[in-house]
C-alpha atoms as a PDB file:
ATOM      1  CA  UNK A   1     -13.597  72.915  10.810  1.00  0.00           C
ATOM      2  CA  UNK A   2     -12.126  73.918  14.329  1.00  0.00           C
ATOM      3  CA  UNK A   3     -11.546  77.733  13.618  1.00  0.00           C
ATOM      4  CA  UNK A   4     -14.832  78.297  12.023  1.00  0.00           C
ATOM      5  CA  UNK A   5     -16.453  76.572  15.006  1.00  0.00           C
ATOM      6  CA  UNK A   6     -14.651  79.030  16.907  1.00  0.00           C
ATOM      7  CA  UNK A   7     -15.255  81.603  14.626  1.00  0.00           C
ATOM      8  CA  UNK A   8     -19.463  81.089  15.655  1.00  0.00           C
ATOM      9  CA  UNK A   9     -18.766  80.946  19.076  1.00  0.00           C
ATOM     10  CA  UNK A  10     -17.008  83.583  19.605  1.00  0.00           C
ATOM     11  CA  UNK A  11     -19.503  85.891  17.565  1.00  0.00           C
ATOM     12  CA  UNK A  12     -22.387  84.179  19.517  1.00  0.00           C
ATOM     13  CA  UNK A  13     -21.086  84.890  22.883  1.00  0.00           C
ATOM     14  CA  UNK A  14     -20.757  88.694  21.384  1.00  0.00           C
ATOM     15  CA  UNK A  15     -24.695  88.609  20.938  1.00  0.00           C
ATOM     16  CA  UNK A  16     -25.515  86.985  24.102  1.00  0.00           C
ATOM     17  CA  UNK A  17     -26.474  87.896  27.198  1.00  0.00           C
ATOM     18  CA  UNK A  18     -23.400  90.115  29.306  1.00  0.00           C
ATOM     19  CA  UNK A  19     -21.729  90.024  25.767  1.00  0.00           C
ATOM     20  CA  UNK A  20     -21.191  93.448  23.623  1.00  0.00           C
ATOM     21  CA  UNK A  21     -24.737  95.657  23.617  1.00  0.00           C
ATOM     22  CA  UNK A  22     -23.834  96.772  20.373  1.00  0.00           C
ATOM     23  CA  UNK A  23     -23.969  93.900  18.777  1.00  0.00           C
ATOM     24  CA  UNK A  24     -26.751  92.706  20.165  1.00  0.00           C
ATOM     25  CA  UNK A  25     -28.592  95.551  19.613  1.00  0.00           C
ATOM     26  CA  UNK A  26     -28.114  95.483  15.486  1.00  0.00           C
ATOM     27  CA  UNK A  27     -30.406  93.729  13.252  1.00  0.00           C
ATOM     28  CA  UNK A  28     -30.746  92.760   9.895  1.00  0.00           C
ATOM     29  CA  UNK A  29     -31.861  96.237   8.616  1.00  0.00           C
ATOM     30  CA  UNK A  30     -29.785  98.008  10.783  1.00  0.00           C
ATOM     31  CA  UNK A  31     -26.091  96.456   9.588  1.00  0.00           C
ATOM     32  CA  UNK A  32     -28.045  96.138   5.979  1.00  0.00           C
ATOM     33  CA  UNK A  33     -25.485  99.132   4.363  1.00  0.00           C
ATOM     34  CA  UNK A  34     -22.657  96.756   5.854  1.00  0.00           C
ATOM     35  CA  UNK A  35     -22.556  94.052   3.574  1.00  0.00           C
ATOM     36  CA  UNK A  36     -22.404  96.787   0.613  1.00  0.00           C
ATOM     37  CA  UNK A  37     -19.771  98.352   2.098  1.00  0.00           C
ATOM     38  CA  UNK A  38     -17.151  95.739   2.972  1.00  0.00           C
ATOM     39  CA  UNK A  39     -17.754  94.050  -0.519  1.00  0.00           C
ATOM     40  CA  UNK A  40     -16.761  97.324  -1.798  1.00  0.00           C
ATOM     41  CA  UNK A  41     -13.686  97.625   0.480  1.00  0.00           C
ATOM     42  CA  UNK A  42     -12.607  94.220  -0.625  1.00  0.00           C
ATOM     43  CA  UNK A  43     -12.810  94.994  -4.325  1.00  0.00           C
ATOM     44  CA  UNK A  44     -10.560  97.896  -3.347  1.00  0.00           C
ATOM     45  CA  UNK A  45      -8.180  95.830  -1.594  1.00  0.00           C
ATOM     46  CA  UNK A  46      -8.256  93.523  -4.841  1.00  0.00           C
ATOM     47  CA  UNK A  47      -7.798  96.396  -7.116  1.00  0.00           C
ATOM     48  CA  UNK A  48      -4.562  97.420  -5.263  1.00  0.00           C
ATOM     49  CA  UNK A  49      -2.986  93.821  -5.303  1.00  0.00           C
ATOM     50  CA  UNK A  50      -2.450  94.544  -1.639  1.00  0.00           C
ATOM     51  CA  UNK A  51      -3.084  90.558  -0.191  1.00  0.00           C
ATOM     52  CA  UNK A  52      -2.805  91.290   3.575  1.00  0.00           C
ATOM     53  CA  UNK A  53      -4.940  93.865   3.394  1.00  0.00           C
ATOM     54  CA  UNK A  54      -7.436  91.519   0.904  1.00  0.00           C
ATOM     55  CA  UNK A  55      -7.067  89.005   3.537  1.00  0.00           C
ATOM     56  CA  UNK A  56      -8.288  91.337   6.346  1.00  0.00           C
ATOM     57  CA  UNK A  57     -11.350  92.091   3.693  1.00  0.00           C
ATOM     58  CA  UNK A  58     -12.321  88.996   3.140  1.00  0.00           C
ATOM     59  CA  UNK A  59     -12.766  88.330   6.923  1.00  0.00           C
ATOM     60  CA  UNK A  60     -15.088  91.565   7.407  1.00  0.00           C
ATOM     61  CA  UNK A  61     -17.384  89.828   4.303  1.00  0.00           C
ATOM     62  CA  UNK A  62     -17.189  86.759   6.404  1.00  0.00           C
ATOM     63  CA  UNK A  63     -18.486  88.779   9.520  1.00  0.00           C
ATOM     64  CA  UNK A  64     -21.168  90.189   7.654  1.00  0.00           C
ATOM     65  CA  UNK A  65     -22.604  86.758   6.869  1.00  0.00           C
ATOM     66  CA  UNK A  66     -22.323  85.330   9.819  1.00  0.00           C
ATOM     67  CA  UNK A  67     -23.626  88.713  11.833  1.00  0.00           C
ATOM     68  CA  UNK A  68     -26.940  88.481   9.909  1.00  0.00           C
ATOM     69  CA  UNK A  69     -26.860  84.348  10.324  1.00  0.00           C
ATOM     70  CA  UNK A  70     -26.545  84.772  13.842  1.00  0.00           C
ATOM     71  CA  UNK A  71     -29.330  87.133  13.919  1.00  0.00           C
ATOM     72  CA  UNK A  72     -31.601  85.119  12.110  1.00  0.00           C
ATOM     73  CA  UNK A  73     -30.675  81.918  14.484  1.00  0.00           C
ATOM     74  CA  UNK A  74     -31.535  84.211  17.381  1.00  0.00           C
ATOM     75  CA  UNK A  75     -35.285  85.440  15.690  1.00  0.00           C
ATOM     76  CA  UNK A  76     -35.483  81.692  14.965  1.00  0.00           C
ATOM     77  CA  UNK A  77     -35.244  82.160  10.889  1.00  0.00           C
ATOM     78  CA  UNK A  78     -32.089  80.097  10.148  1.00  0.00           C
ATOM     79  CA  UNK A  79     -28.690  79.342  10.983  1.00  0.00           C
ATOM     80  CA  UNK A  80     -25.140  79.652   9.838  1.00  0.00           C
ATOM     81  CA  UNK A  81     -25.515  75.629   8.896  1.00  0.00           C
ATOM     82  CA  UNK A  82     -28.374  76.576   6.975  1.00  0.00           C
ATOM     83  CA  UNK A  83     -26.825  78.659   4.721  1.00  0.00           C
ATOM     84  CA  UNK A  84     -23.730  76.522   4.374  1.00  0.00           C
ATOM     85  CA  UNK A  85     -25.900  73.567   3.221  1.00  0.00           C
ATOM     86  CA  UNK A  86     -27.943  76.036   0.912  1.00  0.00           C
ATOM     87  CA  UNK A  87     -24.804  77.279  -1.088  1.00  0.00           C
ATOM     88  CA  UNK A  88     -23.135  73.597  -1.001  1.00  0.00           C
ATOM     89  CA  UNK A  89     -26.644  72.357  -2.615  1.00  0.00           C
ATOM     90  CA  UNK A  90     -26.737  75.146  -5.168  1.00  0.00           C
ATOM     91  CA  UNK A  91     -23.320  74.495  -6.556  1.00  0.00           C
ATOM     92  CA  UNK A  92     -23.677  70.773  -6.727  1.00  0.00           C
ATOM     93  CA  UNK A  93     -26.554  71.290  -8.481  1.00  0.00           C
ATOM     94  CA  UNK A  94     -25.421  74.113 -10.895  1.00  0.00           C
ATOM     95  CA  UNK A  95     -22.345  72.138 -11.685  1.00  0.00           C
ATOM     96  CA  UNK A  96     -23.961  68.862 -12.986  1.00  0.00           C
ATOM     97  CA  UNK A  97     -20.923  68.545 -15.455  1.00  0.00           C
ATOM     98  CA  UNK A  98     -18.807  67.831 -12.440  1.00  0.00           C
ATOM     99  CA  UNK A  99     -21.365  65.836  -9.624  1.00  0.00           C
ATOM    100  CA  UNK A 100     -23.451  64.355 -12.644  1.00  0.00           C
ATOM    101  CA  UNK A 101     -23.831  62.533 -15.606  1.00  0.00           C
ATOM    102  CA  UNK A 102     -23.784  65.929 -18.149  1.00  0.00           C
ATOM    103  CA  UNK A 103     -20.412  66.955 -20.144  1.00  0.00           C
ATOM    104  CA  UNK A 104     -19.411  69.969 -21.156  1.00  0.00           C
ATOM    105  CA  UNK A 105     -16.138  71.249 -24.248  1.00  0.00           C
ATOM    106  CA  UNK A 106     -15.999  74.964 -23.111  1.00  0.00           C
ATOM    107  CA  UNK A 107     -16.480  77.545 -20.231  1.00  0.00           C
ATOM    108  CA  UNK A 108     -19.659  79.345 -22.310  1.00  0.00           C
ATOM    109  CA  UNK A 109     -21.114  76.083 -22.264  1.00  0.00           C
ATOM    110  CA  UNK A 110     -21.186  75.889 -18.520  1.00  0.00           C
ATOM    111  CA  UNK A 111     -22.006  79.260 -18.346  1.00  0.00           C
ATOM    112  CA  UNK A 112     -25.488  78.590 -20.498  1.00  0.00           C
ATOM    113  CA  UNK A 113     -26.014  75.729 -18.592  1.00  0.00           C
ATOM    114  CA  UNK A 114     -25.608  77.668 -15.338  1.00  0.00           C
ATOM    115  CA  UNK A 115     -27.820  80.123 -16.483  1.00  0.00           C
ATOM    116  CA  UNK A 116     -30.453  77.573 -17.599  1.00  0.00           C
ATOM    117  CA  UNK A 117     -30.517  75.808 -14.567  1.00  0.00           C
ATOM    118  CA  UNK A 118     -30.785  79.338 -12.886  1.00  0.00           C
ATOM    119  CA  UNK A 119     -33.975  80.272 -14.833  1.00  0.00           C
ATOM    120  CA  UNK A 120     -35.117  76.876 -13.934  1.00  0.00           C
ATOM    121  CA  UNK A 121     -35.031  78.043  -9.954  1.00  0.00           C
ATOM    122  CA  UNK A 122     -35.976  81.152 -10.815  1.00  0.00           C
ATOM    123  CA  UNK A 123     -39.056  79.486 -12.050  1.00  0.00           C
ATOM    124  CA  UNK A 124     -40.003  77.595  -9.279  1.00  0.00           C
ATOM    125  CA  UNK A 125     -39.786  81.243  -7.434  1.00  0.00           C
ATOM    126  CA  UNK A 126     -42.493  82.160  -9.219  1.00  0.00           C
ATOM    127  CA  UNK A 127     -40.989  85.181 -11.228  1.00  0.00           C
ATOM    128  CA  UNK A 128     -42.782  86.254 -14.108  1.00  0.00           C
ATOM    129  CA  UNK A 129     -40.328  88.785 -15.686  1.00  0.00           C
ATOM    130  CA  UNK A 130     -36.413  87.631 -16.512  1.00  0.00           C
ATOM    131  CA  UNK A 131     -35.522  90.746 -14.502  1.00  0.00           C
ATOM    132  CA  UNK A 132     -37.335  89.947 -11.095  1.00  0.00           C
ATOM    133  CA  UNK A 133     -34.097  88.165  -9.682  1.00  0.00           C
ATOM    134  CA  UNK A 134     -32.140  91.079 -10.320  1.00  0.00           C
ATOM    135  CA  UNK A 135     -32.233  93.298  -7.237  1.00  0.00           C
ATOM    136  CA  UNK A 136     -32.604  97.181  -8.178  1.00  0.00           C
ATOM    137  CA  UNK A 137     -30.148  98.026  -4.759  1.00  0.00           C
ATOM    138  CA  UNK A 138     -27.562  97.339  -7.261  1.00  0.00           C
ATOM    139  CA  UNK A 139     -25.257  99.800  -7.910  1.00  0.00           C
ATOM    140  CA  UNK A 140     -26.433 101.433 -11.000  1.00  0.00           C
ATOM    141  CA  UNK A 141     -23.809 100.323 -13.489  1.00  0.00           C
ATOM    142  CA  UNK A 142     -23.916  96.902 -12.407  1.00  0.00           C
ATOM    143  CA  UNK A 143     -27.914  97.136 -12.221  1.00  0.00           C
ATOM    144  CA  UNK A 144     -27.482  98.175 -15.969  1.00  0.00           C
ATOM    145  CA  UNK A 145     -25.413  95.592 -17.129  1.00  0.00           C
ATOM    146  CA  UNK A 146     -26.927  92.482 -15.472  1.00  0.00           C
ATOM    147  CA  UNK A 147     -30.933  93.591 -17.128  1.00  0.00           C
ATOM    148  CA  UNK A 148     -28.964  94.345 -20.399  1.00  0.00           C
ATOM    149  CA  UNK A 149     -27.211  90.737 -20.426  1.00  0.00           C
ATOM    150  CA  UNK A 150     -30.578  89.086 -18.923  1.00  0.00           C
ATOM    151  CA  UNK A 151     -32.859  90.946 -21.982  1.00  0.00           C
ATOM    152  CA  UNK A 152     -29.876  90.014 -24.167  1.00  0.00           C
ATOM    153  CA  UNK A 153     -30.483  85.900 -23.475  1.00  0.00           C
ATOM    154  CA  UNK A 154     -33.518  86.349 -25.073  1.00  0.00           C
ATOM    155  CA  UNK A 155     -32.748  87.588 -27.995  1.00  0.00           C
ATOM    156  CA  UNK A 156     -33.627  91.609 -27.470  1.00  0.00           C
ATOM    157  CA  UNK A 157     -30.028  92.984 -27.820  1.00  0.00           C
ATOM    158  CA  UNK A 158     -28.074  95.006 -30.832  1.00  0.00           C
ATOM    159  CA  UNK A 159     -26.600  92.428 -33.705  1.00  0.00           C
ATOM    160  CA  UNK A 160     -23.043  93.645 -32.872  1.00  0.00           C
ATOM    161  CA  UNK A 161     -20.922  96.509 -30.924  1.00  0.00           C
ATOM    162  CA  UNK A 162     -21.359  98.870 -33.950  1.00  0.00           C
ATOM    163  CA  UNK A 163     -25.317  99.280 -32.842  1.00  0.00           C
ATOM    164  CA  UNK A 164     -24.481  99.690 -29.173  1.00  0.00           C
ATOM    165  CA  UNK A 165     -21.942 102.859 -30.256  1.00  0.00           C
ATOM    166  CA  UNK A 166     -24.220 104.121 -32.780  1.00  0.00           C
ATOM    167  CA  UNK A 167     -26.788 104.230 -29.640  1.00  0.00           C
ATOM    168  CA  UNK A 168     -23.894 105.727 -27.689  1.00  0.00           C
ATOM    169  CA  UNK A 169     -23.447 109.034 -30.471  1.00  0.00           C
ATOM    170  CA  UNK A 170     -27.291 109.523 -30.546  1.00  0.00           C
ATOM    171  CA  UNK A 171     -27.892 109.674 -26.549  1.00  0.00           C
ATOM    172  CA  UNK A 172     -24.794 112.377 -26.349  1.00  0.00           C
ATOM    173  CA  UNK A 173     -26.621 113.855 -29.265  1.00  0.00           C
ATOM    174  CA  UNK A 174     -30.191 114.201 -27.385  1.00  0.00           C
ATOM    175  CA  UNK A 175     -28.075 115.277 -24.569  1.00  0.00           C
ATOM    176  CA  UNK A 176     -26.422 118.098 -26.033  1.00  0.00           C
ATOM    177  CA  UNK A 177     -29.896 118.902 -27.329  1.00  0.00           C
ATOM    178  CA  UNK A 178     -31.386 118.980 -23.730  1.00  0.00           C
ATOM    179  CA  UNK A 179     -28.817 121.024 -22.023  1.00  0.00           C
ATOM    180  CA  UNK A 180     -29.016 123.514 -25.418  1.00  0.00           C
ATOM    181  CA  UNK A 181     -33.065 123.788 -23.978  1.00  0.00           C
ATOM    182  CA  UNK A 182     -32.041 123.536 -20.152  1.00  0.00           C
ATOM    183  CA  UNK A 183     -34.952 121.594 -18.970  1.00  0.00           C
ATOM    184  CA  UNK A 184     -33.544 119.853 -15.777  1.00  0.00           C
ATOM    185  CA  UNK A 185     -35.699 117.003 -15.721  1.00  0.00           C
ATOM    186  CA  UNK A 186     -35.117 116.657 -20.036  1.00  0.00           C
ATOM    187  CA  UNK A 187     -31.421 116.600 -19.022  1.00  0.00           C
ATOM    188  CA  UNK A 188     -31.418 114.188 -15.862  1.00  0.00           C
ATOM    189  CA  UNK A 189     -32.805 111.553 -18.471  1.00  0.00           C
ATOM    190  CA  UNK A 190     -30.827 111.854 -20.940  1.00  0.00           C
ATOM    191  CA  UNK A 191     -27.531 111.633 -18.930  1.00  0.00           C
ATOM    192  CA  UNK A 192     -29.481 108.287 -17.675  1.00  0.00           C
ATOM    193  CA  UNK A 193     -29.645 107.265 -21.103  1.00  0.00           C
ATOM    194  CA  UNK A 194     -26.319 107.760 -22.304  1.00  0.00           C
ATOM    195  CA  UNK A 195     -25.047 105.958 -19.200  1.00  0.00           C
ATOM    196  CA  UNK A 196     -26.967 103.333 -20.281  1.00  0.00           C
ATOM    197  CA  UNK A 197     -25.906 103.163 -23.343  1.00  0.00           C
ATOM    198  CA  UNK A 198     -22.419 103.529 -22.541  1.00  0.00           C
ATOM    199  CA  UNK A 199     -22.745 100.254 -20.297  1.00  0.00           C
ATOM    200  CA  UNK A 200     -24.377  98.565 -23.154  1.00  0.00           C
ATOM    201  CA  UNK A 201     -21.261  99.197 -25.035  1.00  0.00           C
ATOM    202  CA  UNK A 202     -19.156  97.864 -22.476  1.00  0.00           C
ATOM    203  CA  UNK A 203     -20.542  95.060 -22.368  1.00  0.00           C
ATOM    204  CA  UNK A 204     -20.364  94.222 -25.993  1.00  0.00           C
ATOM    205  CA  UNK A 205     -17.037  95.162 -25.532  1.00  0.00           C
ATOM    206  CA  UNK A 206     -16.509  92.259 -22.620  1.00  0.00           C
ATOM    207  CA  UNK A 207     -15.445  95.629 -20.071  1.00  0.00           C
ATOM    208  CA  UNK A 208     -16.927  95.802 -16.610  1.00  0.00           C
ATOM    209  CA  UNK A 209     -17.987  99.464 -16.289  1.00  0.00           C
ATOM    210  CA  UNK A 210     -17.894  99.341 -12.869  1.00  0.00           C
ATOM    211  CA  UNK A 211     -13.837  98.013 -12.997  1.00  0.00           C
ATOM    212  CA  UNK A 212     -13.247 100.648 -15.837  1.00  0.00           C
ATOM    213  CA  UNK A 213     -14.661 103.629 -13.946  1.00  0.00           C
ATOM    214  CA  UNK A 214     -12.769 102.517 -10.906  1.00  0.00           C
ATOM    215  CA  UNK A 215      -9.558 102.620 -13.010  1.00  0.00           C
ATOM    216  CA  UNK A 216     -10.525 105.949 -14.965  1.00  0.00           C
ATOM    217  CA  UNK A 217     -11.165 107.622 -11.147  1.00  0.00           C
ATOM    218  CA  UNK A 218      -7.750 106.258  -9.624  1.00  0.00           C
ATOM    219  CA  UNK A 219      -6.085 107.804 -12.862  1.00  0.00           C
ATOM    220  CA  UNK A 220      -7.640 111.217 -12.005  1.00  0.00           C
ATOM    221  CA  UNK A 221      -6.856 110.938  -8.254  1.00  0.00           C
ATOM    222  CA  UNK A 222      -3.119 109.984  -9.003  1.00  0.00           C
ATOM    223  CA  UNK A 223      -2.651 113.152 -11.504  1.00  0.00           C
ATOM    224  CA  UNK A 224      -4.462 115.738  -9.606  1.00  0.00           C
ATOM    225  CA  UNK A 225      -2.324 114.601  -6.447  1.00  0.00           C
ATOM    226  CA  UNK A 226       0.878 115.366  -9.057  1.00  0.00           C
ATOM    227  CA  UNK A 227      -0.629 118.751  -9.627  1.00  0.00           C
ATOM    228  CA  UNK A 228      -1.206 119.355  -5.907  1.00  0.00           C
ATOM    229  CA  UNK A 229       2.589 118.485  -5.393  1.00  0.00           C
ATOM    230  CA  UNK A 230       3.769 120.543  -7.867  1.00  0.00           C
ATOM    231  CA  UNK A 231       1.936 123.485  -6.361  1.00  0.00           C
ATOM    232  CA  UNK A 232       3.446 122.714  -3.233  1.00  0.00           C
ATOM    233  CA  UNK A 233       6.329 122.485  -4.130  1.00  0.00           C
ATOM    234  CA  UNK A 234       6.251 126.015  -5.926  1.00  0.00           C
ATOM    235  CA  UNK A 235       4.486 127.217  -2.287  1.00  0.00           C
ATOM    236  CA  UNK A 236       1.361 128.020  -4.226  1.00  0.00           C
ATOM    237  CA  UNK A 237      -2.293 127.015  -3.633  1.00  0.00           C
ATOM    238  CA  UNK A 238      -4.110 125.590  -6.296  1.00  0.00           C
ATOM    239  CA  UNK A 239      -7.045 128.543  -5.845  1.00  0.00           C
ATOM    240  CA  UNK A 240      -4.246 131.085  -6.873  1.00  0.00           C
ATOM    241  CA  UNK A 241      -3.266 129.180  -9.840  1.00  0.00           C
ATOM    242  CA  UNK A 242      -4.999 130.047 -13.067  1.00  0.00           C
ATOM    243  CA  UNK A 243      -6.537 127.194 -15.025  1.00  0.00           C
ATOM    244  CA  UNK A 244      -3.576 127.223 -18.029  1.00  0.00           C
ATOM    245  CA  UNK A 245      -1.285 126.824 -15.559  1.00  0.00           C
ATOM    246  CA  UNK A 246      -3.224 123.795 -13.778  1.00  0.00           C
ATOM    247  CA  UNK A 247      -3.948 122.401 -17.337  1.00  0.00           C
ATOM    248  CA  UNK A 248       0.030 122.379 -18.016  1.00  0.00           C
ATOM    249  CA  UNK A 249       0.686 120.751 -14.843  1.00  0.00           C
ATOM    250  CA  UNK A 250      -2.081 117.822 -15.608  1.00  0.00           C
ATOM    251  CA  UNK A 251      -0.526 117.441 -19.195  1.00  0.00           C
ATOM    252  CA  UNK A 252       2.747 116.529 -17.332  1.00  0.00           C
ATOM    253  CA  UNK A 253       1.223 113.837 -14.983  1.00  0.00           C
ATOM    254  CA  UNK A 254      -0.439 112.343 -18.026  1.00  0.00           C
ATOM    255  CA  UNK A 255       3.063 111.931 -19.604  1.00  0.00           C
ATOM    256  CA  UNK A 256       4.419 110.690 -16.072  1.00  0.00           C
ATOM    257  CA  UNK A 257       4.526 106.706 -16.437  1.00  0.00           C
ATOM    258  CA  UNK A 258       0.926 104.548 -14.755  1.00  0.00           C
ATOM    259  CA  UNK A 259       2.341 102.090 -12.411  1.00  0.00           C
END
């Protein structure tokens, strides 16, 4: 394709010789926080149903794989065409109910059979634990969830969502109990575990935490912005207000309609 072409030589004459010292300069630990970062910008941009500015995200994630593609061509490690033929291979192969002989009747059943083609890989990797493929950079919610649902595939999961809340009630329970004592350290791990736990429930419950918590904290931001308008508007700072009156104010941006 004539723009991606373009695309790859245009970024290539950026790393080369009289091109931008910046780039050429950055390597693949150096732009590492990058990659996290525009993903995360794109989800926002998804989020927000705002398409152009999706669009524009979507090209940054683009950048990011072919800045570190480039790099590697230049130390010699691979190419751009490398990891184009990589991901075409992997999907053929994943997706033998559509460039093979197998048949599938539902989505879960491609889903197991992705999976079990994935351990199959996986395999060949030479993991010895389920959980080696799952990269601990994760954000922690999503780290959570993806070694829950991998230890779940084998069996080592609660029967249904009532275990996962009863596990919920008891970790808030050894919490309270820790921060009644107010060891530090006793109370650090148990707010790990009920996060834990809380994903675990999520995930029984088919909820992304991650998606959830992003809704929950543009929620907050939208009513506390109503408070801060209010006090404005009444040409008072919200450090003179008293906490009743800040409480009333949030009570009325809960009532005000979520768009």
């Amino acid at each position: 394709m004539k723009e991606f072409d373009r695309l790859v030589e245009i970024f290539e004459r950026l790393r080369a010789p009289g091109g931008c010292p910046w780039d050429a300069q950055q390597t693949h630990q150096s732009i590492s926080r990058c990659a996290v970062e525009e993903a995360y910008e794109l989800v926002d941009a998804i989020d927000g149903g705002d398409l152009d500015h999706m669009r524009e995200e979507l090209g940054d994630v683009l950048l990011q794989v072919l800045f570190h593609s480039t790099i590697a061509k230049d130390l010699g490690e691979f190419t751009i065409t490398d990891v184009i033929n990589d991901l075409a291979d992997k999907l053929i192969y994943r997706h033998p109910h559509v460039f093979g002989s197998e048949s599938v009747s539902s989505s879960s059943e491609v889903i197991r059979n992705w999976e079990r083609l994935k351990k199959k890989e996986e395999g060949k990797a030479g993991r010895e634990s389920i959980l080696d493929g799952i990269p601990e950079s994760l954000p922690a919610l999503l780290h959570a969830r993806k070694i829950q649902s991998a230890a779940s595939r084998v069996g080592f999961d609660w029967q249904d969502a009532g275990g996962a809340a009863g596990k919920v009630k008891e970790e808030a329970d050894e919490l309270l109990d820790a921060l009644a004592r107010g060891d530090a350290e006793e109370i650090t791990g148990e707010i790990g575990d009920l996060l834990f736990s809380i994903v675990n429930l999520a995930r029984f419950a088919g909820v992304d935490p991650e998606s959830a918590l992003r809704r929950t904290n543009r929620k907050f931001r939208k009513r506390f912005s109503m408070i801060e308008a209010e006090a404005k508007k009444r040409g008072v700072a919200l450090e003179e207000m008293s906490l009743q009156e800040m409480d009333e104010l949030w009570e009325k941006a809960k009532n005000e309609p979520e768009t």
